[in-house]
C-alpha atoms as a PDB file:
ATOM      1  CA  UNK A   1      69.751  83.926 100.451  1.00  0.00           C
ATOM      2  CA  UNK A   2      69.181  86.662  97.575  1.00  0.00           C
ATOM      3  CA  UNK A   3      66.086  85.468  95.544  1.00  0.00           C
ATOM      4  CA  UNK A   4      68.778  85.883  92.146  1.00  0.00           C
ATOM      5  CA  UNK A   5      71.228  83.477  93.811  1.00  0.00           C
ATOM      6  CA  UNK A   6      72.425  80.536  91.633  1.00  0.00           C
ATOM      7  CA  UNK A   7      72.867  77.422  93.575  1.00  0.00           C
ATOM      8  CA  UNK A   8      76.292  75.640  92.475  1.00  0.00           C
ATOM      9  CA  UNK A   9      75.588  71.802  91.002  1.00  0.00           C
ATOM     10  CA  UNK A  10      78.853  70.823  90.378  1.00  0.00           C
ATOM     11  CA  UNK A  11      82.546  72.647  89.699  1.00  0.00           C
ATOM     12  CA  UNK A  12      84.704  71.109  86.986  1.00  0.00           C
ATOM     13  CA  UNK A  13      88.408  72.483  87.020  1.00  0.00           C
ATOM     14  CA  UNK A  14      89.422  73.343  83.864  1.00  0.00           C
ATOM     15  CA  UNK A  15      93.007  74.895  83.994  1.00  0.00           C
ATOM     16  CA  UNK A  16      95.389  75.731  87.318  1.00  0.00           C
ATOM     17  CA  UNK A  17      97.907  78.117  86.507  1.00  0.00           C
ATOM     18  CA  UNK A  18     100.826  80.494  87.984  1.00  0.00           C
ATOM     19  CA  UNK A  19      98.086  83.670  88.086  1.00  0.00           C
ATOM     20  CA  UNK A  20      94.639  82.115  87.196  1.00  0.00           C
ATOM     21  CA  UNK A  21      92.013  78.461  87.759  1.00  0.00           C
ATOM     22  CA  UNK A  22      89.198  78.203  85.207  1.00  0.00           C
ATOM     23  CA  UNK A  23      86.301  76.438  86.121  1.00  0.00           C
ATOM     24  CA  UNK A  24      82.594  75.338  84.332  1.00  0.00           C
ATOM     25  CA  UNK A  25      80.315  75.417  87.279  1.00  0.00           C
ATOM     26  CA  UNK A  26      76.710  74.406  86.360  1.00  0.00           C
ATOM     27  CA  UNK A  27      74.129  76.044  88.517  1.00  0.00           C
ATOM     28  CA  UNK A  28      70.364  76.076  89.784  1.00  0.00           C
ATOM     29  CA  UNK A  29      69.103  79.709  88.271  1.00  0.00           C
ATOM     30  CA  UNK A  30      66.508  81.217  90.216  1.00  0.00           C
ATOM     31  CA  UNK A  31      63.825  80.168  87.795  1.00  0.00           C
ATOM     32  CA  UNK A  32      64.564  76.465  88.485  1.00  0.00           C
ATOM     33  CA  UNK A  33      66.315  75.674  85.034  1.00  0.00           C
ATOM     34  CA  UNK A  34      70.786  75.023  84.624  1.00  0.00           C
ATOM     35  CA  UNK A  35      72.721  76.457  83.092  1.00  0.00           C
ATOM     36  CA  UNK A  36      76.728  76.584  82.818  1.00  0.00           C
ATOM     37  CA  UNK A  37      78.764  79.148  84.171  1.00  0.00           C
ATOM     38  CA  UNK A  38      82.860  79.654  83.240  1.00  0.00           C
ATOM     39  CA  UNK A  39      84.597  81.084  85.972  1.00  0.00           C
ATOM     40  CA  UNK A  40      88.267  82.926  85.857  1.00  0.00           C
ATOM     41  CA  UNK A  41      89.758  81.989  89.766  1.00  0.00           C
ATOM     42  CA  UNK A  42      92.210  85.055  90.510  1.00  0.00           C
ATOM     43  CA  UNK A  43      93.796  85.926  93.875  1.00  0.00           C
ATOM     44  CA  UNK A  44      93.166  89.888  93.734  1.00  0.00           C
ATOM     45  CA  UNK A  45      95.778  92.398  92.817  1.00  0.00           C
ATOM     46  CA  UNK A  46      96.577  95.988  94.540  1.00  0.00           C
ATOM     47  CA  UNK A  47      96.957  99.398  92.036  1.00  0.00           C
ATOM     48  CA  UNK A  48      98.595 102.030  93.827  1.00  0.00           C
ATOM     49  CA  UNK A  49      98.572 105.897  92.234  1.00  0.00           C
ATOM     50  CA  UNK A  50     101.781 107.512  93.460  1.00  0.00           C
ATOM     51  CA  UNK A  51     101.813 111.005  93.312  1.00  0.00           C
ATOM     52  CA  UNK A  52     105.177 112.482  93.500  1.00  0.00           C
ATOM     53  CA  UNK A  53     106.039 115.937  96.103  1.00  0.00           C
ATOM     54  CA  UNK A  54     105.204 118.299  93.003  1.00  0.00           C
ATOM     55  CA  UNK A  55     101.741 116.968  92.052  1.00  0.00           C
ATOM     56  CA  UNK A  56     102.699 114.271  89.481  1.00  0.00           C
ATOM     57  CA  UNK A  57     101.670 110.437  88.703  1.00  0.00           C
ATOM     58  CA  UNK A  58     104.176 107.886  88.646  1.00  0.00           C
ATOM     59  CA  UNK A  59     102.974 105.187  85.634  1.00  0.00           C
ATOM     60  CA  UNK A  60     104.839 102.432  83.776  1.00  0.00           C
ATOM     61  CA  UNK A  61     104.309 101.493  80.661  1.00  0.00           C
ATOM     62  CA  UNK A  62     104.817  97.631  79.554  1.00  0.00           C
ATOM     63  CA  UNK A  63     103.713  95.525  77.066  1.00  0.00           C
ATOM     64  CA  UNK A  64     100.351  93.641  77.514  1.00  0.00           C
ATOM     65  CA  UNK A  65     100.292  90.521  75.430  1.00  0.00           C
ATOM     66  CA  UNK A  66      96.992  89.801  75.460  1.00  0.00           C
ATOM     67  CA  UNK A  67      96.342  93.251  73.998  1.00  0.00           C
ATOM     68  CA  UNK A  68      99.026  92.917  71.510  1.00  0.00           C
ATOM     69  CA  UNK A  69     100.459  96.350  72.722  1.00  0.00           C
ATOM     70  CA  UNK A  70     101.904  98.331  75.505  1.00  0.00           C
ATOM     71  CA  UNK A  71      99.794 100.617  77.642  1.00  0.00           C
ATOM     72  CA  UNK A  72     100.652 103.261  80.340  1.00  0.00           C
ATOM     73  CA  UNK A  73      99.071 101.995  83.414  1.00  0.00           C
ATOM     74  CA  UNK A  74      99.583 102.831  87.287  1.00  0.00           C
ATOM     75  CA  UNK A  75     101.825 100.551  88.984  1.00  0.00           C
ATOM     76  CA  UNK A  76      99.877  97.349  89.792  1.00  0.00           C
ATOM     77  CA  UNK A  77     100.778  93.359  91.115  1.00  0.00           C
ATOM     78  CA  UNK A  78      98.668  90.545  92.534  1.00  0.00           C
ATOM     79  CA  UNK A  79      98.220  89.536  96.198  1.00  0.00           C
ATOM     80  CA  UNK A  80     100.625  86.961  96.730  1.00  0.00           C
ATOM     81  CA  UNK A  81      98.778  84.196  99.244  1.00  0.00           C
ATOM     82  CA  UNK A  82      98.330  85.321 102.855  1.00  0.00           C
ATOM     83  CA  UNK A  83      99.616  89.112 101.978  1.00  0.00           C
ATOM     84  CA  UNK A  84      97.503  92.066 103.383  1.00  0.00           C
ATOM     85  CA  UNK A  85      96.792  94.244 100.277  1.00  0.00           C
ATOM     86  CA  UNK A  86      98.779  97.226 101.992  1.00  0.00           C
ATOM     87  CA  UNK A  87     101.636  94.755 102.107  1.00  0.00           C
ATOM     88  CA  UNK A  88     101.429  93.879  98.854  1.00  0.00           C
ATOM     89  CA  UNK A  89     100.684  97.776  97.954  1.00  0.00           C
ATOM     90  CA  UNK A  90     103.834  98.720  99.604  1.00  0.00           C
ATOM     91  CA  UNK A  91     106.130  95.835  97.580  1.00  0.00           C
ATOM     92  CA  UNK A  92     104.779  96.563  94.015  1.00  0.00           C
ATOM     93  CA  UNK A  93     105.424 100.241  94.809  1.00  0.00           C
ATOM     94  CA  UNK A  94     109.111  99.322  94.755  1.00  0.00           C
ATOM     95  CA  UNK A  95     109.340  96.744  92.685  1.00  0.00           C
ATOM     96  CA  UNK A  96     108.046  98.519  89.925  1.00  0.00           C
ATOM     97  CA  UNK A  97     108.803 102.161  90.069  1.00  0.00           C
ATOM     98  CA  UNK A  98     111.817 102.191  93.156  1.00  0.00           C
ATOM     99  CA  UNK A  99     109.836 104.566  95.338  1.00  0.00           C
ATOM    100  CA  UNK A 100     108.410 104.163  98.914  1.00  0.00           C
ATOM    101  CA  UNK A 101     105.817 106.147 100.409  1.00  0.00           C
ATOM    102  CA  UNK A 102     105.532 107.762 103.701  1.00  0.00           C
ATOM    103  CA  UNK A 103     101.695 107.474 103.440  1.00  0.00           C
ATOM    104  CA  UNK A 104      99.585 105.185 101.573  1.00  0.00           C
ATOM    105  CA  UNK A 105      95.832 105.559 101.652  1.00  0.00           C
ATOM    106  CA  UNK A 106      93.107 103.030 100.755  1.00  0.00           C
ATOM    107  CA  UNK A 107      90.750 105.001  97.706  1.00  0.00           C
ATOM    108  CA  UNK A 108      88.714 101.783  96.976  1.00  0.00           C
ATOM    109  CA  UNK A 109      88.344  98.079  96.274  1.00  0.00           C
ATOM    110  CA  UNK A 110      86.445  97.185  93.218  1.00  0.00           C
ATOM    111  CA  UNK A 111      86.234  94.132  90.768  1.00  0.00           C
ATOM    112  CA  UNK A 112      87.576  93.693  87.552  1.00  0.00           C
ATOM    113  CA  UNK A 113      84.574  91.663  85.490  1.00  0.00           C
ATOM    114  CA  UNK A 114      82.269  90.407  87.636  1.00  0.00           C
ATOM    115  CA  UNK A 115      80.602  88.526  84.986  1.00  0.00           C
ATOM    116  CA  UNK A 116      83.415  85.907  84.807  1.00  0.00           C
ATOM    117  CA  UNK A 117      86.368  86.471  87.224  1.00  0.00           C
ATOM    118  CA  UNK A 118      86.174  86.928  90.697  1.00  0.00           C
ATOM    119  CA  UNK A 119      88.998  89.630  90.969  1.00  0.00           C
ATOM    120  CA  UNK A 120      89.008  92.398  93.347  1.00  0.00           C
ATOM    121  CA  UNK A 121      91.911  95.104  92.559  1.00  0.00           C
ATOM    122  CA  UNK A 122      92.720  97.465  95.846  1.00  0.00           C
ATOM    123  CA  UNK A 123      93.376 101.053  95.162  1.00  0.00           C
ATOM    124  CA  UNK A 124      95.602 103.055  97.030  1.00  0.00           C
ATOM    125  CA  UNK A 125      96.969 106.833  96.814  1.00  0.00           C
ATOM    126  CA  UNK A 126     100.901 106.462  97.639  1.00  0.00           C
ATOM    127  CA  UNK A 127     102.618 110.284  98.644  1.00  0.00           C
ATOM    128  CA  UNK A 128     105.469 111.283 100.527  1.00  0.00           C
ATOM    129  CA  UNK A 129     107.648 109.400  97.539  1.00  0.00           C
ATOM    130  CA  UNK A 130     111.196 109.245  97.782  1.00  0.00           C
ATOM    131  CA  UNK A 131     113.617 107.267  95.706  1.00  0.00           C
ATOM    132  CA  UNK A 132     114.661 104.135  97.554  1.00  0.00           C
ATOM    133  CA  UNK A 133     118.461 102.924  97.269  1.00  0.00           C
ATOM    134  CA  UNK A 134     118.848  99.091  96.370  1.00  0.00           C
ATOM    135  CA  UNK A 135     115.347  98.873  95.845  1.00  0.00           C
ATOM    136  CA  UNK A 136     113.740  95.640  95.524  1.00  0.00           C
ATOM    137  CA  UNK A 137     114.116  94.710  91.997  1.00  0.00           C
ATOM    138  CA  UNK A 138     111.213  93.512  89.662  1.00  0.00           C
ATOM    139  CA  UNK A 139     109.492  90.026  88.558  1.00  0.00           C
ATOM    140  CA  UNK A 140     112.381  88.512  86.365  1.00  0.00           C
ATOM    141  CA  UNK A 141     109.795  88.668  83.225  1.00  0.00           C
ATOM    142  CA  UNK A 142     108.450  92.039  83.832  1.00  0.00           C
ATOM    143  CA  UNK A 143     109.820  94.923  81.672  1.00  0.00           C
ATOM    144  CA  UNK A 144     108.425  98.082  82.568  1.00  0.00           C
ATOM    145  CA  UNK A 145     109.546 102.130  81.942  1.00  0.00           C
ATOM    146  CA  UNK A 146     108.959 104.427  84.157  1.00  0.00           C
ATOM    147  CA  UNK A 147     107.132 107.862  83.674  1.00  0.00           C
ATOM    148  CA  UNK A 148     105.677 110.761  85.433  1.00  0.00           C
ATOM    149  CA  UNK A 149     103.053 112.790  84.012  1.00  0.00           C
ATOM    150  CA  UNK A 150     100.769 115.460  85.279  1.00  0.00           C
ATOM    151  CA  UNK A 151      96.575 115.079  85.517  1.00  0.00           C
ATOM    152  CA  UNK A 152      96.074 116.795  82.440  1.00  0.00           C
ATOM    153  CA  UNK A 153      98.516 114.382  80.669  1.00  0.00           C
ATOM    154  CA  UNK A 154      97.472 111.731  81.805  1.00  0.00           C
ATOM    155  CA  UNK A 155      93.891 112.811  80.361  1.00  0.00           C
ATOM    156  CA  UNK A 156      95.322 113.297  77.552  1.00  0.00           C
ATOM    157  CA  UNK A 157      96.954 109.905  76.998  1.00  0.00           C
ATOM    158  CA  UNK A 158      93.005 108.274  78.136  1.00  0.00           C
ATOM    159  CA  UNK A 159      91.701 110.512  74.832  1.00  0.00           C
ATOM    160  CA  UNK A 160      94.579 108.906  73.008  1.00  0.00           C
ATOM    161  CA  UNK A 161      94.229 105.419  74.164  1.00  0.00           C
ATOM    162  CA  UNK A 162      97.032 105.476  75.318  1.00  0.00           C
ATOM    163  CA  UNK A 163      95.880 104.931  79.363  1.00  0.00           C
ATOM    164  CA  UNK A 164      93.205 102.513  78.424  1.00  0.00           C
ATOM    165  CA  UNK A 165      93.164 100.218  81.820  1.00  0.00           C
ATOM    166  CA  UNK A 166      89.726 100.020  84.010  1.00  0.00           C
ATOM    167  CA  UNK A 167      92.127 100.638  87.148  1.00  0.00           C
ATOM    168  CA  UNK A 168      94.084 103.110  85.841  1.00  0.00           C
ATOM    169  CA  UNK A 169      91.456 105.370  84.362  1.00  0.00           C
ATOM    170  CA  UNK A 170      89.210 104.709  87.463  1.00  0.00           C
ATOM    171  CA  UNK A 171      92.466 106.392  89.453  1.00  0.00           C
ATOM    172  CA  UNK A 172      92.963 109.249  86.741  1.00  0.00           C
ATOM    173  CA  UNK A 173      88.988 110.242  87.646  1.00  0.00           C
ATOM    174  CA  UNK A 174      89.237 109.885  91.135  1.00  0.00           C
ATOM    175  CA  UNK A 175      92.660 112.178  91.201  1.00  0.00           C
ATOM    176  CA  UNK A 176      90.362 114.715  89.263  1.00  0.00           C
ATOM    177  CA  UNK A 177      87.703 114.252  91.416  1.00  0.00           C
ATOM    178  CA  UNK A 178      89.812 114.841  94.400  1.00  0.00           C
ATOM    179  CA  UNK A 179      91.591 118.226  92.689  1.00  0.00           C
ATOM    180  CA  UNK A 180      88.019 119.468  92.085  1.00  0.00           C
ATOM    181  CA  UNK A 181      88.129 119.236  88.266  1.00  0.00           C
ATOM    182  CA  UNK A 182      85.079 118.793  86.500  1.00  0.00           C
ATOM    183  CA  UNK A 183      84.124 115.675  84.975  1.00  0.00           C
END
C-alpha cells in the first residue's frame, strides 16, 4: 500500500449511463482526514492512427457536443465489454473510415484525466490500408467525414485548433517522433 493511497469509505452511484457511471466516493486521505471524491466510470476506448501506403493520416472530423464544435480527430471508439482493445482497434477502423489494416501495432496506453475518470485510451499505428467493400457501417448516431492529410498538415491544423484532442495530438507527436522531426 502506497503511503498517498486513499482508503474508499463509502461509493454512492450517482448516474449509470449508455458510455459513463458517476460516483461520490468519500475517502480516508493519507493524513487521516475525508474528503469526497467524484468519479467518471468509463470502459476505455482504442485510437488507432492509420497511415495510408503514401505516408498519409486517415482523420474524421465530427461534431463534439460537449465542445459545441467539430474537431478533426483520429479515428477512435470505446471497448465494448469483454473486447480485446486490438479487437475493438480493428472494428472502429472500419466502422469509421472503411479501411482494414494488414498490420496494427500497439504505440501506447495512456489515461484520459486521471484526476476524475478512470479512462485508459489504447493507441495503435494501423498500415497496410486498403479500402474494404461492404464495410461495416457506423454507430447509427455517429456522423463523421473522412480526410487524409499529411504530418505537416496535420501540424498545421494543431496550430489552428483545429486537431485539438489529447489522443490525437499525442499521435500527431509520436508520428513526428517516429519520422525523426524535431519537436
Amino acid at each position: 500500500m502506497s503511503r498517498l493511497e486513499e482508503k474508499t469509505l463509502s461509493t454512492e452511484p450517482i448516474f449509470e449511463g449508455k458510455i459513463i457511471k458517476v460516483q461520490v466516493d468519500e475517502v480516508e486521505l493519507p493524513d487521516g482526514k475525508r474528503s469526497k471524491r467524484e468519479i467518471v466510470k468509463h470502459p476505455g476506448a482504442v485510437a488507432i492512427l492509420p497511415i495510408t501506403q503514401d505516408g498519409k493520416i486517415v482523420m474524421v472530423e465530427q461534431y463534439r457536443k460537449p465542445l459545441e464544435r467539430t474537431l478533426v480527430e483520429i479515428p477512435a471508439g470505446k471497448l465494448e465489454p469483454g473486447e480485446d482493445p486490438e479487437q475493438t482497434a480493428h472494428r472502429e477502423l472500419e466502422e469509421e473510415t472503411g479501411y482494414v489494416c494488414e498490420k496494427l501495432t500497439h504505440i501506447i496506453s495512456f489515461y484520459t484525466s486521471p484526476g476524475f475518470a478512470n479512462e485508459i485510451v489504447h493507441l495503435y499505428l494501423a498500415e497496410g490500408l486498403s479500402k474494404k467493400e461492404n464495410a461495416k457501417a457506423a454507430d447509427e448516431d455517429e456522423f463523421v467525414e473522412l480526410m487524409e492529410m499529411t504530418l505537416e498538415e496535420a501540424e498545421q491544423y494543431i496550430k489552428e485548433n483545429k486537431i485539438a484532442d489529447a489522443k490525437t495530438v499525442y499521435a500527431i507527436q509520436y508520428l513526428k517522433l517516429k519520422k525523426g522531426h524535431r519537436l
